[in-house]
Protein backbone atom coordinates (compact mmCIF):
# COMPACT_ATOMS: atom_id res chain seq x y z
CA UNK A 1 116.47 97.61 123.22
CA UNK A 2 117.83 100.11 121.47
CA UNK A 3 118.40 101.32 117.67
CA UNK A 4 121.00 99.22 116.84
CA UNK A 5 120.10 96.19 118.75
CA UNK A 6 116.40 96.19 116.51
CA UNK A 7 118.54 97.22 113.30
CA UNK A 8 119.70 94.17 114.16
CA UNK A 9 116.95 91.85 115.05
CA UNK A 10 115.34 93.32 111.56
CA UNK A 11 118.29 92.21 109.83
CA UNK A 12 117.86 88.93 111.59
CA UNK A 13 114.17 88.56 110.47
CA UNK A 14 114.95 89.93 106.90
CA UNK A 15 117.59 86.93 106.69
CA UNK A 16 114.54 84.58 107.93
CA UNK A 17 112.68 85.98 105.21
CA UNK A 18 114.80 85.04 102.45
CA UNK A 19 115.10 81.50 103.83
CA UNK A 20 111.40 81.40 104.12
CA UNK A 21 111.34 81.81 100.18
CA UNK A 22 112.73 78.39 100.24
CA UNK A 23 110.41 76.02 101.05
CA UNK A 24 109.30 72.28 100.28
CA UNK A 25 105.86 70.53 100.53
CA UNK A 26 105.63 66.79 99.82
CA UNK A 27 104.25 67.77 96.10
CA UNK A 28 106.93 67.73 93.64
CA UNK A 29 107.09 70.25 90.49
CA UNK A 30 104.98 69.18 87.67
CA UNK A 31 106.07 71.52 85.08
CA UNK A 32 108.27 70.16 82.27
CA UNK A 33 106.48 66.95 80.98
CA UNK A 34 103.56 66.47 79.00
CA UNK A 35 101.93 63.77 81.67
CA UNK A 36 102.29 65.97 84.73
CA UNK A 37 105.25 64.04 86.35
CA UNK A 38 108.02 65.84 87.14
CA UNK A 39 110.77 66.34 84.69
CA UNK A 40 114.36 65.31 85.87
CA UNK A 41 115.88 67.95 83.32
CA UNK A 42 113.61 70.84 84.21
CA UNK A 43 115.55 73.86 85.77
CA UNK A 44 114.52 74.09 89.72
CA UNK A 45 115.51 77.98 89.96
CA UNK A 46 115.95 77.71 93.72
CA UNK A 47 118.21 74.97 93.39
CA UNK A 48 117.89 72.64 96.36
CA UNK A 49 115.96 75.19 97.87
CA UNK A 50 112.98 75.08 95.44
CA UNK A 51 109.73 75.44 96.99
CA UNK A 52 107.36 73.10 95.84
CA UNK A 53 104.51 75.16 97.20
CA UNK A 54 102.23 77.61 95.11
CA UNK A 55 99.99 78.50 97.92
CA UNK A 56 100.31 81.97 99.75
CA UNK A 57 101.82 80.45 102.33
CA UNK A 58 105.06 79.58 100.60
CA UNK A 59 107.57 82.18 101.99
CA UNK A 60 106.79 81.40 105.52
CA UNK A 61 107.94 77.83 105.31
CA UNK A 62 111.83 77.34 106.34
CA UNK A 63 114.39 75.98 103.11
CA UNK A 64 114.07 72.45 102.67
CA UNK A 65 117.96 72.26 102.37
CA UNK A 66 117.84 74.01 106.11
CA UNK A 67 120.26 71.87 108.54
CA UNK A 68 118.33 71.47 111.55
CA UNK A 69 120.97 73.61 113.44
CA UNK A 70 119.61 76.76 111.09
CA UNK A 71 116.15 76.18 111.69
CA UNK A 72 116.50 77.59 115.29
CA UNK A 73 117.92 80.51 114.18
CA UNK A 74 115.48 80.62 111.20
CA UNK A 75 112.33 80.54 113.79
CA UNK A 76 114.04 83.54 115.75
CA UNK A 77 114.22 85.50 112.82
CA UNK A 78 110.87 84.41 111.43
CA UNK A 79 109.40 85.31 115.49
CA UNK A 80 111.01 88.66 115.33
CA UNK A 81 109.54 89.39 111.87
CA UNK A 82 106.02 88.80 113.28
CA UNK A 83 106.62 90.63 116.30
CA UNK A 84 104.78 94.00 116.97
CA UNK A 85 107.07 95.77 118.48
CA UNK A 86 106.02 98.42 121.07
CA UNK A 87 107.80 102.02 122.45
CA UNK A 88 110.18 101.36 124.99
CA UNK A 89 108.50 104.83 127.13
CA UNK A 90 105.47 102.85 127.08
CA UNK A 91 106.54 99.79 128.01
CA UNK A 92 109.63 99.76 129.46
CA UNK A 93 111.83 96.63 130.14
CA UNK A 94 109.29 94.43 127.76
CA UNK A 95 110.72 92.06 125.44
CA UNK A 96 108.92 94.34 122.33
CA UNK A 97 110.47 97.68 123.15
CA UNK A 98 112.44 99.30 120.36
CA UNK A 99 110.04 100.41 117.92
CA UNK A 100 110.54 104.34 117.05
CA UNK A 101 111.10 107.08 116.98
CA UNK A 102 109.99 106.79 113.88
CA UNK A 103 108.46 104.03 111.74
CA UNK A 104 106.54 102.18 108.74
CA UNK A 105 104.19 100.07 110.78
CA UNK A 106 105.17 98.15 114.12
CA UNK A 107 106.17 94.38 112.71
CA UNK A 108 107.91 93.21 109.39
CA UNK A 109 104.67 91.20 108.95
CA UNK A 110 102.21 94.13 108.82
CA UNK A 111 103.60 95.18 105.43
CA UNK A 112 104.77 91.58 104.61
CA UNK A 113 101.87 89.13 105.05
CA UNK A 114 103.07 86.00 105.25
CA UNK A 115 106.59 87.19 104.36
CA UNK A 116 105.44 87.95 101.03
CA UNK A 117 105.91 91.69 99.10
CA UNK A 118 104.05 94.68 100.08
CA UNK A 119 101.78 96.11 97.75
CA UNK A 120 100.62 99.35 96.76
CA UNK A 121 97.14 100.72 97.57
CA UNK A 122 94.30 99.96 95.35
CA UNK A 123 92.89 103.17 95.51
CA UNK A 124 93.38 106.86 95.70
CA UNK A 125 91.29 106.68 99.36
CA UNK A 126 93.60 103.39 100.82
CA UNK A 127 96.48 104.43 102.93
CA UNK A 128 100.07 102.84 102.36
CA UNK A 129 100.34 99.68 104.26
CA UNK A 130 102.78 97.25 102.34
CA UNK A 131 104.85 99.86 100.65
CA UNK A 132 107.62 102.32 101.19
CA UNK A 133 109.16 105.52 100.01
CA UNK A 134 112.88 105.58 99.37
CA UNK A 135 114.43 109.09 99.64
CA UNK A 136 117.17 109.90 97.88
CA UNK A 137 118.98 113.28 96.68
CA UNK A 138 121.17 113.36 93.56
CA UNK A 139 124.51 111.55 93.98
CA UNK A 140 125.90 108.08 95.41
CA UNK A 141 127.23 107.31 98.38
CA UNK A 142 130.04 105.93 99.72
CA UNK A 143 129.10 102.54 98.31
CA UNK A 144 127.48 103.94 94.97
CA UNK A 145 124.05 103.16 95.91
CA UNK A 146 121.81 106.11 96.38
CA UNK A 147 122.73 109.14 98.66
CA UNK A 148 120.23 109.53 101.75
CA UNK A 149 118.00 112.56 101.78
CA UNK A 150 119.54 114.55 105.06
CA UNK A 151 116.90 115.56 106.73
CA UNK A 152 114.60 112.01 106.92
CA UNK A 153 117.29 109.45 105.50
CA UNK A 154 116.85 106.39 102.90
CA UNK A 155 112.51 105.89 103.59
CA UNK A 156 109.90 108.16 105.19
CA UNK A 157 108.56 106.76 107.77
CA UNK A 158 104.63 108.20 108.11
CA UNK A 159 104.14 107.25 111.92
CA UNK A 160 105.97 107.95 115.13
CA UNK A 161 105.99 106.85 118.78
CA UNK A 162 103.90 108.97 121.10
CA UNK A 163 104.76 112.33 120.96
CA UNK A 164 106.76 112.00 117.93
CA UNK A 165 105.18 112.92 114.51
CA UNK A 166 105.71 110.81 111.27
CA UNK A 167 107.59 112.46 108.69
CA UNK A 168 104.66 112.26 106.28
CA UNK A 169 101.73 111.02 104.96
CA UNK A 170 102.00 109.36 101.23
CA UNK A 171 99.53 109.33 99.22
CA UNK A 172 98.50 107.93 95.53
CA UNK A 173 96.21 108.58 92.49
CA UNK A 174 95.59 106.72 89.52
CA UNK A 175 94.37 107.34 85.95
CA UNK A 176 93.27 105.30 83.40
């Protein structure tokens, strides 16, 4: 697999991803009424896609509004975003290659748990796992978004495939 094919496939899972954030369970909102029962005028901000789950696993479930001709494709995406993908030099010809040279970690879900947000570290001694650093030099691009550093592009990517070194190390401290 090369580059673009797991540019791809991580486009693929990032679309899975934003489907998961639509979920149902069989519990209905209860916000909006002073018994508890649901209110029929209360906004749903995901439209028919609501999730009606509060639990931490609510961005893995598929869109309830999913036709069940999506939810194939959803599953794909949502398997590739859990998939640790391995370098191809290492093991070539296995369904995983693709990962490198350079990288954050090697799945979507090692940053993402349960296709939720990364988070910082939560302490000066914890190393980035969940987070990334955007490059950028002063100017726009083509599109007016931000221009790429040109050495190590839009992120720095701390860890590389064998032989290849990440492109650094971040680091954070706090004060109170």
């Amino acid at each position: 697999m090369n580059h673009s094919d797991v540019s791809r496939a991580l486009l693929l899972a990032l679309c899975a991803a934003a489907f998961a954030a639509c979920s149902s369970t069989t519990t209905e909102p209860q916000a909006g009424s002073a018994t508890g029962a649901p209110d029929p005028d209360a906004a749903l901000l995901g439209g028919a896609t609501t999730v009606y789950d509060e639990t931490a696993n609510a961005f893995t479930l598929a869109g309830r509004n999913l036709s069940s001709e999506h939810r194939d494709t959803f599953s794909l995406g949502d398997h590739l975003f859990n998939r640790a993908w391995v370098d191809a030099a290492v093991s070539p010809g296995s369904a995983n290659a693709g990962l490198g040279p350079t990288y954050n970690s090697p799945s979507c879900s090692t940053c993402h748990a349960k296709s939720g947000r990364g988070a910082p570290p939560a302490s000066d001694s914890e190393p980035f796992v969940g987070i990334l650093i955007r490059l950028s030099v002063p100017g726009v691009d083509a599109h007016g978004g931000p221009l790429e550093e040109p050495t190590y592009g839009g992120q720095l990517n701390p860890s590389g495939i064998n032989g290849v070194p990440g492109e650094g190390t971040p680091h954070v401290s706090y004060t109170e």
